[in-house]
Protein backbone atom coordinates (compact mmCIF):
# COMPACT_ATOMS: atom_id res chain seq x y z
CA UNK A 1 0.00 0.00 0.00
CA UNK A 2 2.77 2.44 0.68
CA UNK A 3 4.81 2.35 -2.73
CA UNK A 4 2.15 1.45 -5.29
CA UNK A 5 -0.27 4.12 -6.94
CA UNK A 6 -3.07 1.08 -7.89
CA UNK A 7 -3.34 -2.43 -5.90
CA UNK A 8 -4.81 -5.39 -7.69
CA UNK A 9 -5.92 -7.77 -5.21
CA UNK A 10 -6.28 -11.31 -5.96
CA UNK A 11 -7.70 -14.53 -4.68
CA UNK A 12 -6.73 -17.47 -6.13
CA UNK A 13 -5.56 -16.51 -9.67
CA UNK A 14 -9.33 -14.31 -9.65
CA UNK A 15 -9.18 -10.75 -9.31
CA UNK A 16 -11.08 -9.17 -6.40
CA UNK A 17 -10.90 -5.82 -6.76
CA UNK A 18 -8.61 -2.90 -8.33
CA UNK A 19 -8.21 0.46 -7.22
CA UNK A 20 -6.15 3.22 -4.93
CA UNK A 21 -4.62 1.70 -2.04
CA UNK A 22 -6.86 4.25 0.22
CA UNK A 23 -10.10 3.72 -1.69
CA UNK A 24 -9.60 0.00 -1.26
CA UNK A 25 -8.61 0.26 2.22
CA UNK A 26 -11.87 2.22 2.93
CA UNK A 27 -14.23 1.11 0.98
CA UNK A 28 -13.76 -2.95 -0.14
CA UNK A 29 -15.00 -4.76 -2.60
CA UNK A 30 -15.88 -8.17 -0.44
CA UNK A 31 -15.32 -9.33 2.94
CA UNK A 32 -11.80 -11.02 1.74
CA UNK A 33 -10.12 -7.81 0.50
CA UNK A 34 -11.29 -6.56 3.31
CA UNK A 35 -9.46 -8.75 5.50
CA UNK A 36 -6.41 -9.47 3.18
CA UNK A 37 -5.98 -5.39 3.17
CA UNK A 38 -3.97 -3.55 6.31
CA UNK A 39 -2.58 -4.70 9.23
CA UNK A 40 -3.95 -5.25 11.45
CA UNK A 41 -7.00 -6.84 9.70
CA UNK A 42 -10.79 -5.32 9.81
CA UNK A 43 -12.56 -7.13 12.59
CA UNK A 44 -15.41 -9.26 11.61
CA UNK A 45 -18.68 -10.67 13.40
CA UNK A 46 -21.32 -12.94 12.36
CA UNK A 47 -25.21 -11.78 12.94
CA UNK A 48 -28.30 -10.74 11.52
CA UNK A 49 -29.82 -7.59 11.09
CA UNK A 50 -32.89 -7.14 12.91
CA UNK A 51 -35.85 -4.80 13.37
CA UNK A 52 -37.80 -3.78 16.22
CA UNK A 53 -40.27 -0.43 16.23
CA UNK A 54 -39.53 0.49 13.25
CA UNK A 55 -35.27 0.53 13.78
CA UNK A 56 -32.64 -1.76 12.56
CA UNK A 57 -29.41 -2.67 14.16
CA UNK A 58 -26.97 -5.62 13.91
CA UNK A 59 -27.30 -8.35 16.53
CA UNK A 60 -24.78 -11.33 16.99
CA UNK A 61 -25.52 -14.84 17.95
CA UNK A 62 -24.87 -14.33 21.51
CA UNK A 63 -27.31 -10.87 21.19
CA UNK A 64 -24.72 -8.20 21.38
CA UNK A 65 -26.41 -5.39 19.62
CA UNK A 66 -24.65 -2.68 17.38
CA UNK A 67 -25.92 0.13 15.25
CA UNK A 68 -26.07 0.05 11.72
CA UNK A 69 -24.70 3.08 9.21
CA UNK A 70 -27.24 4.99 7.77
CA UNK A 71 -26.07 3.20 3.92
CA UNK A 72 -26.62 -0.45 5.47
CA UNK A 73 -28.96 -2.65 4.33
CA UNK A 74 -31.98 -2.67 6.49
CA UNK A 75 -33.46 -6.45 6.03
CA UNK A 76 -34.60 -8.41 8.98
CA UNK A 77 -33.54 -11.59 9.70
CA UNK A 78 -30.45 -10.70 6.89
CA UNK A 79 -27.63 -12.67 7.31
CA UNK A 80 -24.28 -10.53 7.18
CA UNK A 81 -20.71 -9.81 8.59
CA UNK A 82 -20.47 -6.68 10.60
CA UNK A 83 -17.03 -5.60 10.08
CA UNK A 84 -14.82 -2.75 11.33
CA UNK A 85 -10.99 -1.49 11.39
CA UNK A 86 -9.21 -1.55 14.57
CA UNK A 87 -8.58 1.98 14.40
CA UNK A 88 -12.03 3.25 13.68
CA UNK A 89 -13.54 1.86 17.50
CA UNK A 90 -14.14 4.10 20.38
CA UNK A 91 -14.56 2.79 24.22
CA UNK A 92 -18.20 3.03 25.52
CA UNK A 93 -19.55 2.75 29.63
CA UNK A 94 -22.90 1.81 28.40
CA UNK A 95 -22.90 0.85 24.69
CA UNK A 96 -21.48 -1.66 22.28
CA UNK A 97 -19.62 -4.62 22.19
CA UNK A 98 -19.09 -6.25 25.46
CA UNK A 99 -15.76 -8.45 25.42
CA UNK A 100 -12.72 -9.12 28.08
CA UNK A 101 -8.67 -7.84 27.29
CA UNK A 102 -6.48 -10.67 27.15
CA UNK A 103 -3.55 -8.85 25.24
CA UNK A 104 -1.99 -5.54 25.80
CA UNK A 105 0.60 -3.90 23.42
CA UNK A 106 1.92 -0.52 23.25
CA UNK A 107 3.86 0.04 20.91
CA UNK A 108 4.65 3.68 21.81
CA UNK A 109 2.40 5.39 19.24
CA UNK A 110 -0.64 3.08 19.53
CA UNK A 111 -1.81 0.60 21.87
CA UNK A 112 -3.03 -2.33 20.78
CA UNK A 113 -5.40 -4.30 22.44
CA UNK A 114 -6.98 -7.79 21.93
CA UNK A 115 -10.00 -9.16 23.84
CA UNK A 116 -12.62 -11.71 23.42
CA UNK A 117 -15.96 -10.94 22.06
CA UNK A 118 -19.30 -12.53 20.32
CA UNK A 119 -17.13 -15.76 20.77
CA UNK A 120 -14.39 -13.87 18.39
CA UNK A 121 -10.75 -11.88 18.99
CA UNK A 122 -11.26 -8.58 17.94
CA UNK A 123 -8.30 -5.87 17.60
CA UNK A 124 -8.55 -2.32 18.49
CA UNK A 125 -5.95 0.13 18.30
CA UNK A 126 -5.99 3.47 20.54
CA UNK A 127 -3.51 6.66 19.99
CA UNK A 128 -4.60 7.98 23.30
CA UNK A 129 -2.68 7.20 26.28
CA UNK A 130 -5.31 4.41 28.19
CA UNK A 131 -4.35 2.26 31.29
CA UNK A 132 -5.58 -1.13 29.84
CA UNK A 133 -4.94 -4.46 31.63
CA UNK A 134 -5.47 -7.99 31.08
CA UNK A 135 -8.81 -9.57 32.65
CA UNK A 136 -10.74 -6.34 32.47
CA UNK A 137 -13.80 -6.00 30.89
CA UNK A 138 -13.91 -3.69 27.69
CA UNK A 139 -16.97 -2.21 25.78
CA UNK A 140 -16.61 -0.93 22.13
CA UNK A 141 -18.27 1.12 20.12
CA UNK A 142 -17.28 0.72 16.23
CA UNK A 143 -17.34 4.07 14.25
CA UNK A 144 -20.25 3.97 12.32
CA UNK A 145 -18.45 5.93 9.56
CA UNK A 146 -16.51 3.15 9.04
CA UNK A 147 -18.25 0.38 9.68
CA UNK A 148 -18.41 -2.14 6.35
CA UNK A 149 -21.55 -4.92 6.28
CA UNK A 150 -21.02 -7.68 4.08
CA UNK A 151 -23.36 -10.26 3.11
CA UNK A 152 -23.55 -13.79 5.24
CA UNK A 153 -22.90 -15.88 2.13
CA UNK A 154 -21.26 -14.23 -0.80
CA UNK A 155 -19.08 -12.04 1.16
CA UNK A 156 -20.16 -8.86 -0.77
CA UNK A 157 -19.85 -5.68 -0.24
CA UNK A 158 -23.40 -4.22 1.25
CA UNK A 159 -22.41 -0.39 1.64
């Protein structure tokens, strides 16, 4: 990403999707360039979308609830991957995605942490100087900006 103008990103001898390194990084074609693209990888979590009084949000199997972006696709019972950079997640008391640190890295810059969540590791990465531990309980709130949904089967691209 840092020396090429366009990125061609294949998949088994198949292209997947060409374009500026940026635009690809933000805005991916399927759920595998989005994970084959930047390090560390988007986040991903299996769920459905659902509806109640007249809203829509993104639950997971274990009924963690998230908000959808206003360009998300808005069927219930939808099948899709909910997926999200590590950078682009913000640290909520009340809201989010429940999980529990298990890793700790600063790195000086950022600070990388790993905990368990929706029965999957999930990566966030924070600039801002936080006291994070092992063991402790963590709730995040994904940047709705940035969130990407991609369908449960095909892996496409939804927004």
């Amino acid at each position: 990403m840092t020396i090429a103008d366009r990125i061609v990103v294949m998949n088994h001898g198949r292209i997947e999707q060409i374009g500026l390194p940026l635009s690809i990084y933000d805005h991916p074609a399927n759920q595998f360039v989005a994970g084959f693209i930047g390090a560390p990888s988007m986040n991903f979590l299996q769920g459905r979308i659902r509806r109640r009084d007249g809203l829509a949000y993104f639950e997971t199997a274990e009924g963690s609830v998230l908000p959808l972006p206003e360009n998300a696709a808005r069927e219930d019972g939808r099948a899709v991957v909910y997926g999200f950079r590590p950078e682009n997640v913000d640290i909520s008391n009340t809201d989010g995605l429940p999980g529990q640190i298990g890793v700790v890295e600063p790195t000086g810059a950022i600070t990388y942490v790993f905990s368990r969540s929706a029965g999957v590791s999930i990566c966030s990465a924070f600039a801002e100087r936080i006291s994070f531990h092992p063991g402790e309980e963590i709730r995040l709130l994904p940047r709705l900006a940035s969130v990407r949904l991609f369908d449960g089967e095909s892996g496409t691209a939804l927004n």
